[in-house]
N, C-alpha and C. Protein backbone atom coordinates (compact mmCIF):
# COMPACT_ATOMS: atom_id res chain seq x y z
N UNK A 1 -19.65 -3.33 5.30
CA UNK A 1 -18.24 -3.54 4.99
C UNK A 1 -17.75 -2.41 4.06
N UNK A 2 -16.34 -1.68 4.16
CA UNK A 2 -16.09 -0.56 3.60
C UNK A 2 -15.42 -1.41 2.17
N UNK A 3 -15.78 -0.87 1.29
CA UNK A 3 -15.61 -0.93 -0.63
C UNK A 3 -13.99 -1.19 -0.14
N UNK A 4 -13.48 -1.60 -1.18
CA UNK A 4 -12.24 -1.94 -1.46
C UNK A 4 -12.06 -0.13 -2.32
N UNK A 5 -11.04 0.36 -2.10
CA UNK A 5 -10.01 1.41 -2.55
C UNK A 5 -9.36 1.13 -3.23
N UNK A 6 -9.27 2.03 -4.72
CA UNK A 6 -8.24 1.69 -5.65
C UNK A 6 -7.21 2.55 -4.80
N UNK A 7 -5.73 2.56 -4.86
CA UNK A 7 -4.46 3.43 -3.74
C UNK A 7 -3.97 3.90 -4.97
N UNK A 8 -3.17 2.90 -6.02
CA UNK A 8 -2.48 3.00 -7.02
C UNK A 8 -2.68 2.78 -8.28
N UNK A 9 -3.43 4.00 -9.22
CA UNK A 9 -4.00 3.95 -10.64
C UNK A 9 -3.22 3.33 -11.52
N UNK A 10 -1.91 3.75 -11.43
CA UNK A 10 -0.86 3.63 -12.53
C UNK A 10 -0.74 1.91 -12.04
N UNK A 11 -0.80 1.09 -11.49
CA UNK A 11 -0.29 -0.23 -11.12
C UNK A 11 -1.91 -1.01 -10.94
N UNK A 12 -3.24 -0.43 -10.50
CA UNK A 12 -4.36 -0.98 -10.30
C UNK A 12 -3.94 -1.52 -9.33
N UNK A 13 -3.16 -1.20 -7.83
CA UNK A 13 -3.59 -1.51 -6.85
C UNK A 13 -4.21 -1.23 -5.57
N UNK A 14 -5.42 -2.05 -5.18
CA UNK A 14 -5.76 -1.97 -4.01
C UNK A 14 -5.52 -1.69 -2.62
N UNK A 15 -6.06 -1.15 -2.30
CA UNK A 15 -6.08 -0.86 -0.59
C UNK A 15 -5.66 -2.61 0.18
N UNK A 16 -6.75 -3.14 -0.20
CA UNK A 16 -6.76 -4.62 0.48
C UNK A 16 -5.30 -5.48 -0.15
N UNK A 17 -4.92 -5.03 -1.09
CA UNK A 17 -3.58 -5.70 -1.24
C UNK A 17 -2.48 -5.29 -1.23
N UNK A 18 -2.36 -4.02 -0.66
CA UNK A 18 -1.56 -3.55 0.76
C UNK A 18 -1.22 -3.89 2.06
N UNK A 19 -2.60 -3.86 2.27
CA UNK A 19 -2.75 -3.85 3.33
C UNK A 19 -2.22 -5.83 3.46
N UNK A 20 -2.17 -6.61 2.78
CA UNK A 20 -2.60 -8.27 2.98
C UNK A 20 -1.10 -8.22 2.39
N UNK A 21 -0.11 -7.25 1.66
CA UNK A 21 1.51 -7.34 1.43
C UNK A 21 2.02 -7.05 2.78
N UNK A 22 1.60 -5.93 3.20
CA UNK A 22 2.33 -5.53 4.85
C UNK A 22 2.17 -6.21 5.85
N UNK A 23 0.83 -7.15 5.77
CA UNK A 23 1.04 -8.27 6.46
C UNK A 23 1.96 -9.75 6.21
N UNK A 24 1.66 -9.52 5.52
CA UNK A 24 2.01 -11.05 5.01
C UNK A 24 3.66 -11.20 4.95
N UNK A 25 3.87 -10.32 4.39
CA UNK A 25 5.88 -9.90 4.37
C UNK A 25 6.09 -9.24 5.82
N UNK A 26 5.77 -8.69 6.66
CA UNK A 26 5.96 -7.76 7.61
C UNK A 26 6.62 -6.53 7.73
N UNK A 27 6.21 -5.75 6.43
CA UNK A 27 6.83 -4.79 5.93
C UNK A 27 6.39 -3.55 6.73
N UNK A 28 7.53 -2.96 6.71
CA UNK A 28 8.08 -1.90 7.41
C UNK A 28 8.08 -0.38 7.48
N UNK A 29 7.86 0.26 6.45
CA UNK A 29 8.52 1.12 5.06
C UNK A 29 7.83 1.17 3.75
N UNK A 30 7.96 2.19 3.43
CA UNK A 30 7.16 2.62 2.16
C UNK A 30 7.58 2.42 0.77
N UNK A 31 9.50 1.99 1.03
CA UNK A 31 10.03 1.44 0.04
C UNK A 31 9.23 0.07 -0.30
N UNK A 32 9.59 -0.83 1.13
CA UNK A 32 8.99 -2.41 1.17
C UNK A 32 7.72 -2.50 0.35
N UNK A 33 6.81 -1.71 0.58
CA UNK A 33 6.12 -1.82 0.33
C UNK A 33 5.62 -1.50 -1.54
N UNK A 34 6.57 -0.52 -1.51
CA UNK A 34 6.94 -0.35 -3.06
C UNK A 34 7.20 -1.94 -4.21
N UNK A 35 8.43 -2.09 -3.09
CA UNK A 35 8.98 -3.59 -4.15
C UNK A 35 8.23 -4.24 -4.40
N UNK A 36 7.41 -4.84 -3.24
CA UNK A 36 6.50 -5.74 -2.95
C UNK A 36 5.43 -6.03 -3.61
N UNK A 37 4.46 -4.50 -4.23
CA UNK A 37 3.22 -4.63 -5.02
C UNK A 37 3.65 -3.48 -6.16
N UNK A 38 4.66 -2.97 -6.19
CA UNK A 38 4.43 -1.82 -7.46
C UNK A 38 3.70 -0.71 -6.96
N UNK A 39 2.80 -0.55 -5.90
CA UNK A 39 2.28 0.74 -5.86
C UNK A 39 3.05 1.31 -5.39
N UNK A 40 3.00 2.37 -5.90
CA UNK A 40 3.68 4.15 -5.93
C UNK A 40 5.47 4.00 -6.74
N UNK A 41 5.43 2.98 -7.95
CA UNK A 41 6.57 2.83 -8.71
C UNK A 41 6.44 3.45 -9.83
N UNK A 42 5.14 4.30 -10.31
CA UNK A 42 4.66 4.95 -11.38
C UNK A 42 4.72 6.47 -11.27
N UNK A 43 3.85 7.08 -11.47
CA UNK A 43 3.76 8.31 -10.85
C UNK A 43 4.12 8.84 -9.38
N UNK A 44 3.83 7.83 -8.73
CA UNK A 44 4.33 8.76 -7.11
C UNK A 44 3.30 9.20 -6.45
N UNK A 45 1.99 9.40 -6.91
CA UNK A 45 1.07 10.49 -6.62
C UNK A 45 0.32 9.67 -5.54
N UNK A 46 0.47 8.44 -5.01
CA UNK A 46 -0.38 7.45 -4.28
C UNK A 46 0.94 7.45 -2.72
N UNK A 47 1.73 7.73 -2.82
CA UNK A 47 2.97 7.53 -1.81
C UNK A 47 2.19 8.00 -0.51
N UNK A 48 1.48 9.40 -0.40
CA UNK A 48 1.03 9.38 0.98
C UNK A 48 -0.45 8.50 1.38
N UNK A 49 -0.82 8.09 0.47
CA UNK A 49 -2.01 6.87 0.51
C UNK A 49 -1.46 5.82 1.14
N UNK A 50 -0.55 5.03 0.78
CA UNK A 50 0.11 4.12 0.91
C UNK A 50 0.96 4.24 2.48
N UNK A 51 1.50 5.33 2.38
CA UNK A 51 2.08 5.74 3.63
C UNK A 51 0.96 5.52 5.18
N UNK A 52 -0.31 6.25 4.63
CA UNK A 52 -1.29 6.00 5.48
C UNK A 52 -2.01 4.72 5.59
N UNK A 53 -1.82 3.94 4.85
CA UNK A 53 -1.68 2.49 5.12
C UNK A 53 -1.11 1.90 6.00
N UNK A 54 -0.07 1.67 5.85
CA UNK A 54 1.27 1.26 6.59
C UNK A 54 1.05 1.57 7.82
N UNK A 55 0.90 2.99 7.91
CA UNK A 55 0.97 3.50 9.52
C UNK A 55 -0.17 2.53 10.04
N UNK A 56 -1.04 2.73 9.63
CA UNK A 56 -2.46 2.00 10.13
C UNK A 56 -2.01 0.78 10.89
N UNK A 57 -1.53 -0.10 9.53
CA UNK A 57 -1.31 -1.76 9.77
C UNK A 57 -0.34 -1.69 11.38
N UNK A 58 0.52 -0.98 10.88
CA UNK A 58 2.09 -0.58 12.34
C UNK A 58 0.89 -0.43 13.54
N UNK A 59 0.54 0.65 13.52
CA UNK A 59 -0.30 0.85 15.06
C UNK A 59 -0.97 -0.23 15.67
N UNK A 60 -1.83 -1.50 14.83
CA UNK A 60 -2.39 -1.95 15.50
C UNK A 60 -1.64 -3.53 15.53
């Protein structure tokens, strides 16, 4: 099983609770996903992490 990923330092959030917001809300967007958990509302520096999230969840 692959480790859980910290995405967002400044907020301490996870990969897996991204990924379980974009489901769960059916979020869309990188804003949504902003409101939703705080990651990438700090520094910014996690936005294409997060971005590559999203896409993931969308494709399948």
């Amino acid at each position: 099983m692959e480790e859980d990923k910290l995405i967002c330092s400044c907020f301490d959030v996870y990969k897996s609770e991204i990924y379980k917001a974009i489901k769960g809300n059916e979020l869309t967007n990188l804003q949504e996903v902003m409101d939703i958990t705080s990651a990438g509302t700090g520094c910014g520096s996690c936005h294409e992490s997060i971005q590559e999230i999203l896409d993931e969840v969308l494709e399948n």
